[in-house]
N, C-alpha and C. Protein backbone atom coordinates (compact mmCIF):
# COMPACT_ATOMS: atom_id res chain seq x y z
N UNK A 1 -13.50 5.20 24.72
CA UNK A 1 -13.32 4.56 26.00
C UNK A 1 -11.87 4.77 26.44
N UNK A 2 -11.48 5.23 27.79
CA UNK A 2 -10.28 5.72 27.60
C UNK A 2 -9.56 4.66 28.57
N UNK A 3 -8.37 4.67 28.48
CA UNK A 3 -7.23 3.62 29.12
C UNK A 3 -6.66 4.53 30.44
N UNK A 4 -6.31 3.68 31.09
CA UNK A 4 -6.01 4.09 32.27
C UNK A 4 -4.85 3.54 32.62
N UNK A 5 -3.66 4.65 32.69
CA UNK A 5 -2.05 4.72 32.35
C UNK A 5 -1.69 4.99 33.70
N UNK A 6 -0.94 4.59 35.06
CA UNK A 6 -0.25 5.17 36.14
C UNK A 6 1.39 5.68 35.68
N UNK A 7 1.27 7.25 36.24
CA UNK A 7 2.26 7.67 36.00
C UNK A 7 3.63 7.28 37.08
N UNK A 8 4.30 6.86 36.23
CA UNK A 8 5.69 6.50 37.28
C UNK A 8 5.76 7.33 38.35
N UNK A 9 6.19 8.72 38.29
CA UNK A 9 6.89 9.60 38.89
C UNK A 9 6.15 10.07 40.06
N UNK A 10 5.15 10.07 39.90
CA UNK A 10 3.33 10.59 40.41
C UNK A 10 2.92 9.44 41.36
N UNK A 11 2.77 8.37 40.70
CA UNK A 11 1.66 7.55 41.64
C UNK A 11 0.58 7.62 41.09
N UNK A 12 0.11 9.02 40.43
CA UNK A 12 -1.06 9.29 39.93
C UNK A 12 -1.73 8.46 38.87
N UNK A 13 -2.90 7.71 38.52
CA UNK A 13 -3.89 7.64 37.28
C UNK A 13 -3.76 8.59 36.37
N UNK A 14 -3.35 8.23 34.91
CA UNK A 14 -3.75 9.12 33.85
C UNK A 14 -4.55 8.99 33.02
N UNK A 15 -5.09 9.36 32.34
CA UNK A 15 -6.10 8.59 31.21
C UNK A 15 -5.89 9.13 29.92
N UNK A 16 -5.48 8.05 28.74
CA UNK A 16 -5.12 8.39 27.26
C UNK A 16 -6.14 7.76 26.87
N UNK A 17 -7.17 8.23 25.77
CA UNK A 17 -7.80 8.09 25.49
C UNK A 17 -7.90 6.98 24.06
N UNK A 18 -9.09 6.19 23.85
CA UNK A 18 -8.69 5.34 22.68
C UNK A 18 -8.30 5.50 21.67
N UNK A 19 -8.35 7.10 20.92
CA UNK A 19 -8.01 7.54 20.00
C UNK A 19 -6.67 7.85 19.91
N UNK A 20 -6.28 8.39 21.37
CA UNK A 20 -4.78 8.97 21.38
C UNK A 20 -4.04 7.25 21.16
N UNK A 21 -4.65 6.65 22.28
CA UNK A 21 -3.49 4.70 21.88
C UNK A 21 -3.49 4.77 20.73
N UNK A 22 -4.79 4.40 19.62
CA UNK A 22 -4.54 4.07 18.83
C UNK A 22 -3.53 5.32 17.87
N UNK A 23 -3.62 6.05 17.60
CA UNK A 23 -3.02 7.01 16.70
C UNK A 23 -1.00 6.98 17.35
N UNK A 24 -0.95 6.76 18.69
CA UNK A 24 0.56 5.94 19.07
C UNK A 24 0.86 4.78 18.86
N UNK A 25 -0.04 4.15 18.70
CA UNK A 25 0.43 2.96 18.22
C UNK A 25 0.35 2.31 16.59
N UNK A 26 0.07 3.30 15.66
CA UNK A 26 -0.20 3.23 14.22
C UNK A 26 1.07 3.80 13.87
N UNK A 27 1.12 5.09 14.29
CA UNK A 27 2.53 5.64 13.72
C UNK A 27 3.95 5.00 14.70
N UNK A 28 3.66 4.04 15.61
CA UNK A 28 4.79 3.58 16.21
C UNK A 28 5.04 2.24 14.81
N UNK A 29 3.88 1.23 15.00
CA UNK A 29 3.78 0.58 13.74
C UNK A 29 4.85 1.05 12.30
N UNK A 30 4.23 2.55 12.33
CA UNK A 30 4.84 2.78 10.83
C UNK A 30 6.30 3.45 11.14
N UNK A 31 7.07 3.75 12.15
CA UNK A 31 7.92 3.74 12.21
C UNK A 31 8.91 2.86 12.64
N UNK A 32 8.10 1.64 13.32
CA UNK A 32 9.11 0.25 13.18
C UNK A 32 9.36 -0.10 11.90
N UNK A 33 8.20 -0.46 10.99
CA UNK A 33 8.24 -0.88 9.51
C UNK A 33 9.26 0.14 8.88
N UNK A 34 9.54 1.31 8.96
CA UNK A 34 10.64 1.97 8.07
C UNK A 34 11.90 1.52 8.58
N UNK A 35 12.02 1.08 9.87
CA UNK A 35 13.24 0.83 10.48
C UNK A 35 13.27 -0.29 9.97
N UNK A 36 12.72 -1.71 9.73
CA UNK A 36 13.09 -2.70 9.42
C UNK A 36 13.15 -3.02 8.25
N UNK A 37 12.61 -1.94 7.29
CA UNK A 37 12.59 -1.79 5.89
C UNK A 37 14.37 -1.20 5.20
N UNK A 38 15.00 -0.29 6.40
CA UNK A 38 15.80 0.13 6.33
C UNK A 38 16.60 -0.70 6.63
N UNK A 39 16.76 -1.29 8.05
CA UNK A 39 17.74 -2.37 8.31
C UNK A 39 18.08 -3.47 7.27
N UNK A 40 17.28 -3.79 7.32
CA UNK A 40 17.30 -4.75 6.55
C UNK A 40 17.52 -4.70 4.82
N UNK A 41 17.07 -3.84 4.45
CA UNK A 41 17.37 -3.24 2.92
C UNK A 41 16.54 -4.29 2.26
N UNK A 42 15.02 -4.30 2.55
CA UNK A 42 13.75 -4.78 1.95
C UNK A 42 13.59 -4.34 0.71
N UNK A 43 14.30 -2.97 0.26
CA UNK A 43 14.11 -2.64 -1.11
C UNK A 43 14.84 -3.15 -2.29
N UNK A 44 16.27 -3.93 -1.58
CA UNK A 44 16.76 -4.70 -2.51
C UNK A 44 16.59 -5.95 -2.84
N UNK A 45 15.29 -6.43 -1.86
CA UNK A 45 14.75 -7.89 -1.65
C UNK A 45 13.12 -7.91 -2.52
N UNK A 46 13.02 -7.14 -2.93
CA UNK A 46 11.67 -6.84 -3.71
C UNK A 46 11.37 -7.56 -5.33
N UNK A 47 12.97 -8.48 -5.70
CA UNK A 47 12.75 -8.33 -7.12
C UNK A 47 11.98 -9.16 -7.74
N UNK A 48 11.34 -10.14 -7.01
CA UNK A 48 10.53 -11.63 -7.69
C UNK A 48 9.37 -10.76 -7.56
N UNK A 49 8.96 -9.54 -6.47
CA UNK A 49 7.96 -8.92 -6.57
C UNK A 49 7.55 -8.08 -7.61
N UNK A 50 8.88 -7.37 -7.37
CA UNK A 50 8.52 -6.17 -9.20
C UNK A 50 8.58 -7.35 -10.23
N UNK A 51 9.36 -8.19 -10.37
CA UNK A 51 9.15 -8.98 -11.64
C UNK A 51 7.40 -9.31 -11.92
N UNK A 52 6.67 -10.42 -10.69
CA UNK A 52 5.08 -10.32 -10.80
C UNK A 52 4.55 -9.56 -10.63
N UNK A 53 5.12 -8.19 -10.45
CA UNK A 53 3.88 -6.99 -10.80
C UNK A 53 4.34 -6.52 -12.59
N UNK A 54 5.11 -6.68 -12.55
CA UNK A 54 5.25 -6.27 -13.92
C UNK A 54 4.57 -7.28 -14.84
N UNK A 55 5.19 -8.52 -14.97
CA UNK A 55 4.37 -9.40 -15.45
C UNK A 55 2.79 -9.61 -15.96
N UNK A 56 2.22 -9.04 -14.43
CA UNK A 56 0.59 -8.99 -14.62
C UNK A 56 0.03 -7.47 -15.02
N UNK A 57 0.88 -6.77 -15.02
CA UNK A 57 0.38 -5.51 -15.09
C UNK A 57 0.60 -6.05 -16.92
N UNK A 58 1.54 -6.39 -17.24
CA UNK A 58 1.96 -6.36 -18.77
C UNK A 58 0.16 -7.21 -19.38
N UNK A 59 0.13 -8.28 -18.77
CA UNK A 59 -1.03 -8.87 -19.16
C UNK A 59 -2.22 -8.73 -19.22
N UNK A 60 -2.78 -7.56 -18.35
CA UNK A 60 -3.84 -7.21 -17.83
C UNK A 60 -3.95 -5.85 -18.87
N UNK A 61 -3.05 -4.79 -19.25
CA UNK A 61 -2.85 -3.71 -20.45
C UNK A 61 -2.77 -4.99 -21.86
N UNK A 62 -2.61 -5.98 -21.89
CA UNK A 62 -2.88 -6.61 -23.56
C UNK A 62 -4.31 -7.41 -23.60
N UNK A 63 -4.83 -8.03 -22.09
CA UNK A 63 -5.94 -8.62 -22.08
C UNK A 63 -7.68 -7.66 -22.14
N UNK A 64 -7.05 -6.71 -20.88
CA UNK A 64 -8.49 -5.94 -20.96
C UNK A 64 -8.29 -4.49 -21.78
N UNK A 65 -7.29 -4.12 -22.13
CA UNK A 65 -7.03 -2.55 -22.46
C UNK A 65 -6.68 -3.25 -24.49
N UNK A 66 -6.79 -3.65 -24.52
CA UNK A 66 -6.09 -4.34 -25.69
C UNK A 66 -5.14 -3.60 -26.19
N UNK A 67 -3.79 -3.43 -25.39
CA UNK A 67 -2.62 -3.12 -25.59
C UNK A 67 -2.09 -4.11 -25.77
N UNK A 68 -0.51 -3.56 -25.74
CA UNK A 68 1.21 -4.48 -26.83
C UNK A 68 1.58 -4.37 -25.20
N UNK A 69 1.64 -4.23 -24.27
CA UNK A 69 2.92 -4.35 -23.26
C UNK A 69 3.03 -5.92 -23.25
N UNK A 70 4.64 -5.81 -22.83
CA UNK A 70 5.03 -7.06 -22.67
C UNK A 70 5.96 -6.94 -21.42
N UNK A 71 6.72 -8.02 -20.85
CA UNK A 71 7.05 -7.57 -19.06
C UNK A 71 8.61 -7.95 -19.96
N UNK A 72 9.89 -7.92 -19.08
CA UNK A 72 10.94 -8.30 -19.35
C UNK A 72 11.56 -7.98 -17.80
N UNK A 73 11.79 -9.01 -17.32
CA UNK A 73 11.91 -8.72 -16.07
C UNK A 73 11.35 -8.35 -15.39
N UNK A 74 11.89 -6.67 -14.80
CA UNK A 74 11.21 -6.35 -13.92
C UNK A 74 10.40 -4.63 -14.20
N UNK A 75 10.24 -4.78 -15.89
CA UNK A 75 10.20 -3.93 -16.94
C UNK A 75 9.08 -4.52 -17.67
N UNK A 76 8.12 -3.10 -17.86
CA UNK A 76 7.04 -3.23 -18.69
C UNK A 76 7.07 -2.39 -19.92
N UNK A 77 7.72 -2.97 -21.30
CA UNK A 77 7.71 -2.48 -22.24
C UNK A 77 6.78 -2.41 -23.08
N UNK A 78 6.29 -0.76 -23.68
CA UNK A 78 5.76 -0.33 -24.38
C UNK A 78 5.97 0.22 -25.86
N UNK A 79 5.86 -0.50 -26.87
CA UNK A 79 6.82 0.31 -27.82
C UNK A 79 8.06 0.11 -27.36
N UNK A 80 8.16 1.28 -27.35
CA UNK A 80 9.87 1.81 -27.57
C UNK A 80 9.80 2.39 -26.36
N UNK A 81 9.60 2.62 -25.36
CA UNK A 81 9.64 3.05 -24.01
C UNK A 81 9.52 1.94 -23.01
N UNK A 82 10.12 1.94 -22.13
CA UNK A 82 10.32 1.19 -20.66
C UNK A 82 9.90 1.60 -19.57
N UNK A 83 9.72 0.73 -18.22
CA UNK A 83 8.49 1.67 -17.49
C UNK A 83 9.51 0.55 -16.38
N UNK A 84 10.08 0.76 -15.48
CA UNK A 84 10.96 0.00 -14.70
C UNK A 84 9.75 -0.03 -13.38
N UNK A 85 9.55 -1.09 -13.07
CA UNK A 85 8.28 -1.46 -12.02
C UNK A 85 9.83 -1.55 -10.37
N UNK A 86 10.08 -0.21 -10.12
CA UNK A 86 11.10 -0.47 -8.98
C UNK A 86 10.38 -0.85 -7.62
N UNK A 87 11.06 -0.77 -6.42
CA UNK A 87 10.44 -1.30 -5.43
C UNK A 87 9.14 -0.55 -4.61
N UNK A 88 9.60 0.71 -4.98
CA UNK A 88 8.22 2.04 -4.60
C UNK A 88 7.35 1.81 -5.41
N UNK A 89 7.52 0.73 -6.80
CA UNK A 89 6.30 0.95 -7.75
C UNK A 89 5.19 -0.71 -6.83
N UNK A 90 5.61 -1.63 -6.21
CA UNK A 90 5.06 -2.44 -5.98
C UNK A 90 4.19 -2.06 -4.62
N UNK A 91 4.17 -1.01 -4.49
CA UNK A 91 2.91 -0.98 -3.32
C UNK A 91 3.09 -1.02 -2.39
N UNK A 92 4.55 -1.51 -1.62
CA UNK A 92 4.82 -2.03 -0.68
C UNK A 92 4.59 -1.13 0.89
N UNK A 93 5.09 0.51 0.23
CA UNK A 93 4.43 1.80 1.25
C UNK A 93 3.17 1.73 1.72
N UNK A 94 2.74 1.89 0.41
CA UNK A 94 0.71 1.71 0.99
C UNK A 94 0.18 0.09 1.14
N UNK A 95 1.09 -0.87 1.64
CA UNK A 95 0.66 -2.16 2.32
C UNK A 95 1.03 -1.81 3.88
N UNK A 96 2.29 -1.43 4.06
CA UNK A 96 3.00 -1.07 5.22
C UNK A 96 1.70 0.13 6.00
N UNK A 97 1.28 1.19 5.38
CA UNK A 97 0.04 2.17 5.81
C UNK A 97 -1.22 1.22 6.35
N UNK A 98 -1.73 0.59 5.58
CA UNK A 98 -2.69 0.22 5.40
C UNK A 98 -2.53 -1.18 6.75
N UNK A 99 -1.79 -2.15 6.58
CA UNK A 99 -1.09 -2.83 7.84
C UNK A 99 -1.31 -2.37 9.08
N UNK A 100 -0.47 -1.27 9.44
CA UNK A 100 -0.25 -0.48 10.45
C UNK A 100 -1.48 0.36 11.12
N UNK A 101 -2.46 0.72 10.04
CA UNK A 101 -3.58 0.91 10.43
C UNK A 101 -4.42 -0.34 11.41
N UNK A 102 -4.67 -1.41 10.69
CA UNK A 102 -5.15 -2.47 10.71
C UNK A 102 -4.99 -3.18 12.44
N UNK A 103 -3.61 -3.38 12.03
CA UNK A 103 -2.89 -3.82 13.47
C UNK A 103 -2.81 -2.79 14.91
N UNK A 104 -2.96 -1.45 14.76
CA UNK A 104 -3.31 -0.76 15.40
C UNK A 104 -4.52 -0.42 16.04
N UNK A 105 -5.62 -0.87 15.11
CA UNK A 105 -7.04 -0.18 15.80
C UNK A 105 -7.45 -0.93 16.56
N UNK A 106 -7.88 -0.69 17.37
CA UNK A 106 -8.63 -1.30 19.08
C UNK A 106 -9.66 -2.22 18.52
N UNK A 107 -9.66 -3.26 17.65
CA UNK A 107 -10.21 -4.25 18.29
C UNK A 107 -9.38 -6.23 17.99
N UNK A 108 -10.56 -7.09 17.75
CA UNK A 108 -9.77 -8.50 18.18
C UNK A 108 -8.70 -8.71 16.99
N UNK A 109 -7.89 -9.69 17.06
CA UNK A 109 -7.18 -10.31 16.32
C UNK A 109 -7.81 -10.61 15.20
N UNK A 110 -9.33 -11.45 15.93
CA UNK A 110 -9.65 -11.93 14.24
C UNK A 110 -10.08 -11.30 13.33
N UNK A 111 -10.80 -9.84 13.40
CA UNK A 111 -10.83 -8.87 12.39
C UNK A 111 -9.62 -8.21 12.43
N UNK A 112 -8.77 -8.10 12.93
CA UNK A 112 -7.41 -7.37 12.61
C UNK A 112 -6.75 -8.95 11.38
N UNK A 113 -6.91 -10.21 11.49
CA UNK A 113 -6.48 -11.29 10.16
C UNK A 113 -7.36 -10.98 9.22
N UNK A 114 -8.67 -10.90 9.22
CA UNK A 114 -9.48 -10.55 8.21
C UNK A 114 -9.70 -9.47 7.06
N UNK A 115 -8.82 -8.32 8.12
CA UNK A 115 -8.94 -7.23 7.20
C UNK A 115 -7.27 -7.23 6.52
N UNK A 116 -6.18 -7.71 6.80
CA UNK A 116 -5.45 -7.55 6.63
C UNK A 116 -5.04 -9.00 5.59
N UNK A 117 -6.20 -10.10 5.09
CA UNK A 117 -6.16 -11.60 4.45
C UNK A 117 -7.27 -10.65 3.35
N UNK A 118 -8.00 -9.66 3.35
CA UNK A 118 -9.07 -9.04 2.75
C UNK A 118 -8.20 -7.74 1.93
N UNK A 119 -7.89 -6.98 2.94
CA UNK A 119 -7.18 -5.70 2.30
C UNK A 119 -5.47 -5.48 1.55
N UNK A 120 -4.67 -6.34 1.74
CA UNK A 120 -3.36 -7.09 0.86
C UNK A 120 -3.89 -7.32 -0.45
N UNK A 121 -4.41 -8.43 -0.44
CA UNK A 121 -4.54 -8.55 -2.04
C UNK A 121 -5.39 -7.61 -2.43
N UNK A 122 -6.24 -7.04 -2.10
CA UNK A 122 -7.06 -6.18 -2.75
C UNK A 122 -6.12 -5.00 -3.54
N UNK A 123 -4.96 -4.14 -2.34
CA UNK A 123 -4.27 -3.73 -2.36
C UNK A 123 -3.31 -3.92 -3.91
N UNK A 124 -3.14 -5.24 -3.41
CA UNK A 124 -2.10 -6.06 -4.43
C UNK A 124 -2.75 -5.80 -5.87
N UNK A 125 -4.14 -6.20 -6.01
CA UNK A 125 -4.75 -5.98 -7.66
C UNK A 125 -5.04 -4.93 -8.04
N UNK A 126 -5.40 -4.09 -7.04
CA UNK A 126 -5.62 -2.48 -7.66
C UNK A 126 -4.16 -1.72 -8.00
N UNK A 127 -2.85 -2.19 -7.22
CA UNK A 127 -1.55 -1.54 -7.72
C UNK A 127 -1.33 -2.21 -9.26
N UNK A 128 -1.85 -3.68 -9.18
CA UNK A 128 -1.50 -4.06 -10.76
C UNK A 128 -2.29 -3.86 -11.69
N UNK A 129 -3.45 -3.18 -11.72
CA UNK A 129 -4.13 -2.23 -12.53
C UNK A 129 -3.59 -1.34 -12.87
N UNK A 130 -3.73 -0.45 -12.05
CA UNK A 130 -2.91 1.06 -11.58
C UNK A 130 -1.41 0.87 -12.45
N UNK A 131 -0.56 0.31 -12.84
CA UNK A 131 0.27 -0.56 -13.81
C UNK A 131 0.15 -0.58 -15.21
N UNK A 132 -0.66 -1.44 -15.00
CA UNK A 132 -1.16 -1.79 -16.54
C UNK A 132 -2.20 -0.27 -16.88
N UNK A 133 -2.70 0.41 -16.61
CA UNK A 133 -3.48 1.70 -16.46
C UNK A 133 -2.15 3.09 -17.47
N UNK A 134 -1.09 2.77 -16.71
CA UNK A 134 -0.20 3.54 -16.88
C UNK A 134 0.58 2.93 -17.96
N UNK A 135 0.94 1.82 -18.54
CA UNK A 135 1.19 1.13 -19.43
C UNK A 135 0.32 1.67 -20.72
N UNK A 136 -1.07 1.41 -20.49
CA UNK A 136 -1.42 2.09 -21.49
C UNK A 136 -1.70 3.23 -21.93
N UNK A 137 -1.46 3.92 -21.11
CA UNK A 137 -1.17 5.46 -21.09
C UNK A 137 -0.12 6.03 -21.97
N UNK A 138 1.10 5.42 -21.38
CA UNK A 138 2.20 5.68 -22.50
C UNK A 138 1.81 4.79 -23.62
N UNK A 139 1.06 3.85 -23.78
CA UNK A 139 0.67 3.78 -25.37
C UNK A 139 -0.09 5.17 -26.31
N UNK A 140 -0.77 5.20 -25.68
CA UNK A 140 -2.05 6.01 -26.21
C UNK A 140 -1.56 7.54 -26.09
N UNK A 141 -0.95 8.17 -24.92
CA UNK A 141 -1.27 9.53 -24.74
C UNK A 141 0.52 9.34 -23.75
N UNK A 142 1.68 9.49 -24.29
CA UNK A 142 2.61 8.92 -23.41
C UNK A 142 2.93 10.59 -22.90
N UNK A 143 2.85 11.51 -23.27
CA UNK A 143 2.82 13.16 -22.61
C UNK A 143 1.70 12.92 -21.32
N UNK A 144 0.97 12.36 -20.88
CA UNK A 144 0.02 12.72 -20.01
C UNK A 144 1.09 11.20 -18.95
N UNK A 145 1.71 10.66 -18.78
CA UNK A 145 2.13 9.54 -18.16
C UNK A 145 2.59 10.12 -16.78
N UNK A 146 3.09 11.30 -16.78
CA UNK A 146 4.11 11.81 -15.65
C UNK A 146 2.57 11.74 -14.68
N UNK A 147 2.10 13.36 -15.15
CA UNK A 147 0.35 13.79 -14.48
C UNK A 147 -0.34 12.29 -14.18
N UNK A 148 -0.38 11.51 -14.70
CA UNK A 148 -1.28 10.41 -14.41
C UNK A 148 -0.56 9.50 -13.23
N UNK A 149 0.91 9.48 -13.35
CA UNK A 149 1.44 8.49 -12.20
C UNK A 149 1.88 9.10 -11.33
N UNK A 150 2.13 10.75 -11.01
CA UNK A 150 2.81 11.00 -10.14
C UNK A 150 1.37 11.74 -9.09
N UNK A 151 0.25 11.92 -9.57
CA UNK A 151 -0.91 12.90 -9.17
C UNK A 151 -2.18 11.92 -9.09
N UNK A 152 -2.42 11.64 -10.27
CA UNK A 152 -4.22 11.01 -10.76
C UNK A 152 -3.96 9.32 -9.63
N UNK A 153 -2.87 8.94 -10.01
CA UNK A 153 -2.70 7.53 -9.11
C UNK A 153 -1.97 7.52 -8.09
N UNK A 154 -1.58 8.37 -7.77
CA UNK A 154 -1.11 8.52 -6.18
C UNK A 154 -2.42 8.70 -5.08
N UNK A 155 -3.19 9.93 -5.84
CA UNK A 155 -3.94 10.48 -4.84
C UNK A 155 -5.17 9.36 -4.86
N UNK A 156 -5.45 8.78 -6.11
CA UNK A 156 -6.34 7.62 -6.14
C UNK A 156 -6.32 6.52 -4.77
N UNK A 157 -4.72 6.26 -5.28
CA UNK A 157 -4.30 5.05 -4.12
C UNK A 157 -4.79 5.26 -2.26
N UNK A 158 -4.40 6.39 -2.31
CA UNK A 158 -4.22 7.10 -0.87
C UNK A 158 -6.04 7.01 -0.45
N UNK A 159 -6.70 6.87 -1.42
CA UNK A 159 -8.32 7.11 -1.31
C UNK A 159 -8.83 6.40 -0.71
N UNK A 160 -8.41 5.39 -1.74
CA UNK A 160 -8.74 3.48 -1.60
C UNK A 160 -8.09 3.22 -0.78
N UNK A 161 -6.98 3.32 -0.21
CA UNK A 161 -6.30 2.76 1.28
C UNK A 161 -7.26 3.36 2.87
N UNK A 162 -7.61 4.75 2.71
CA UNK A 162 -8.79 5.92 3.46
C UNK A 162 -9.35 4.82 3.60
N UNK A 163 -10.40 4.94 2.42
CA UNK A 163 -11.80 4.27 2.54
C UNK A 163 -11.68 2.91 2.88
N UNK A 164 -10.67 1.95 2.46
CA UNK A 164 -10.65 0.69 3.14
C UNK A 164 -10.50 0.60 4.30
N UNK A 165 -9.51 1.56 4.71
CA UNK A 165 -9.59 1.38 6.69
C UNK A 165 -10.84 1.94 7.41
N UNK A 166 -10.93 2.64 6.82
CA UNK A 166 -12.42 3.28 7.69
C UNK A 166 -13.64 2.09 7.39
N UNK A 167 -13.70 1.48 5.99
CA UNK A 167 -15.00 0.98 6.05
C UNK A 167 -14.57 -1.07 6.97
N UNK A 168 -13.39 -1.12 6.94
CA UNK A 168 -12.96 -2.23 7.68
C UNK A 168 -12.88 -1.61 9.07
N UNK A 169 -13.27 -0.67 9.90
CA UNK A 169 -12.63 -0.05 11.38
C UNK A 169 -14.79 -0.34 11.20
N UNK A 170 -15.40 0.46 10.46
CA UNK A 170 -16.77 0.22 10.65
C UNK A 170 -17.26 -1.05 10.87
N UNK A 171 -16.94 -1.78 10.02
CA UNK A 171 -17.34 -2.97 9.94
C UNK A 171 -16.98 -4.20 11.71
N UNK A 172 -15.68 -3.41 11.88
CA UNK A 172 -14.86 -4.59 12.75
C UNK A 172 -14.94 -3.89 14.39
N UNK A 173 -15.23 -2.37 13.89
CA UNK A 173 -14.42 -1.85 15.02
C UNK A 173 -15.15 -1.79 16.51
């Protein structure tokens, strides 16, 4: 359904279509969020966050994986190796994606709260898997840790963020 834009200069009617708004106004989204991520220096404000992702990731590799991690801060120790949970490790990129999607697509407020009170924490427990996943990785197989966190769970993440917006845009849209 397309929008109907008057051009200043013209006088004329233009028409941008719903796809074009939305796709300007997602990546406008995601380029305010880097600006205020930047301004503000959100990455040095992250640490009670990496501390509870580390924390649960530590618990979740000794509860269901029956691993040894233990958290120390903002550090999930394995053995004799350390796994520093920094501010790129808490998810915070693919909340900001996933957000920006959300708040962008053409329809009401109250499925734009729903998916975004629905898709956060979801977000939130699959990164502290994805954690504890890699925790026990460097237990078990610590040569395969790089391939598994920089490839197998990146491209995972990026899937599950896909498929959540699309099947929340179906559902809402």
């Amino acid at each position: 359904m397309p929008n109907t834009v008057s051009d200043p200069d013209s006088g004329a009617a233009s028409t941008i279509s719903t796809e074009i708004g939305f796709g300007l106004r997602f990546f406008a989204l995601l380029l305010l969020a880097s600006i205020v991520f930047w301004v503000f220096t959100l990455h040095a404000r992250l640490g009670p966050l990496q501390r509870s992702i580390a924390y649960l990731s530590a618990v979740l590799e000794r509860v269901l994986m029956n691993g040894n991690a233990v958290s120390y801060d903002d550090n999930i120790v394995v053995e004799t190796l350390t796994l520093n949970v920094n501010h790129e490790c808490t998810g915070i990129f693919v909340f900001v994606l996933f957000a920006s999607f959300v708040l962008a697509y053409p329809t009401g407020w109250r499925a734009r709260f729903l998916g975004l009170v629905a898709g956060l924490p979801l977000l939130f427990a699959i990164n502290v898997f994805r954690l504890a996943t890699l925790a026990r990785i460097v237990e078990v197989y610590p040569g395969a840790f790089f391939y598994f966190h920089e490839y197998v769970w990146q491209g995972f993440f990026m899937v599950i963020v896909l498929v959540g917006a699309i099947t929340w845009a179906e559902r809402y849209g």
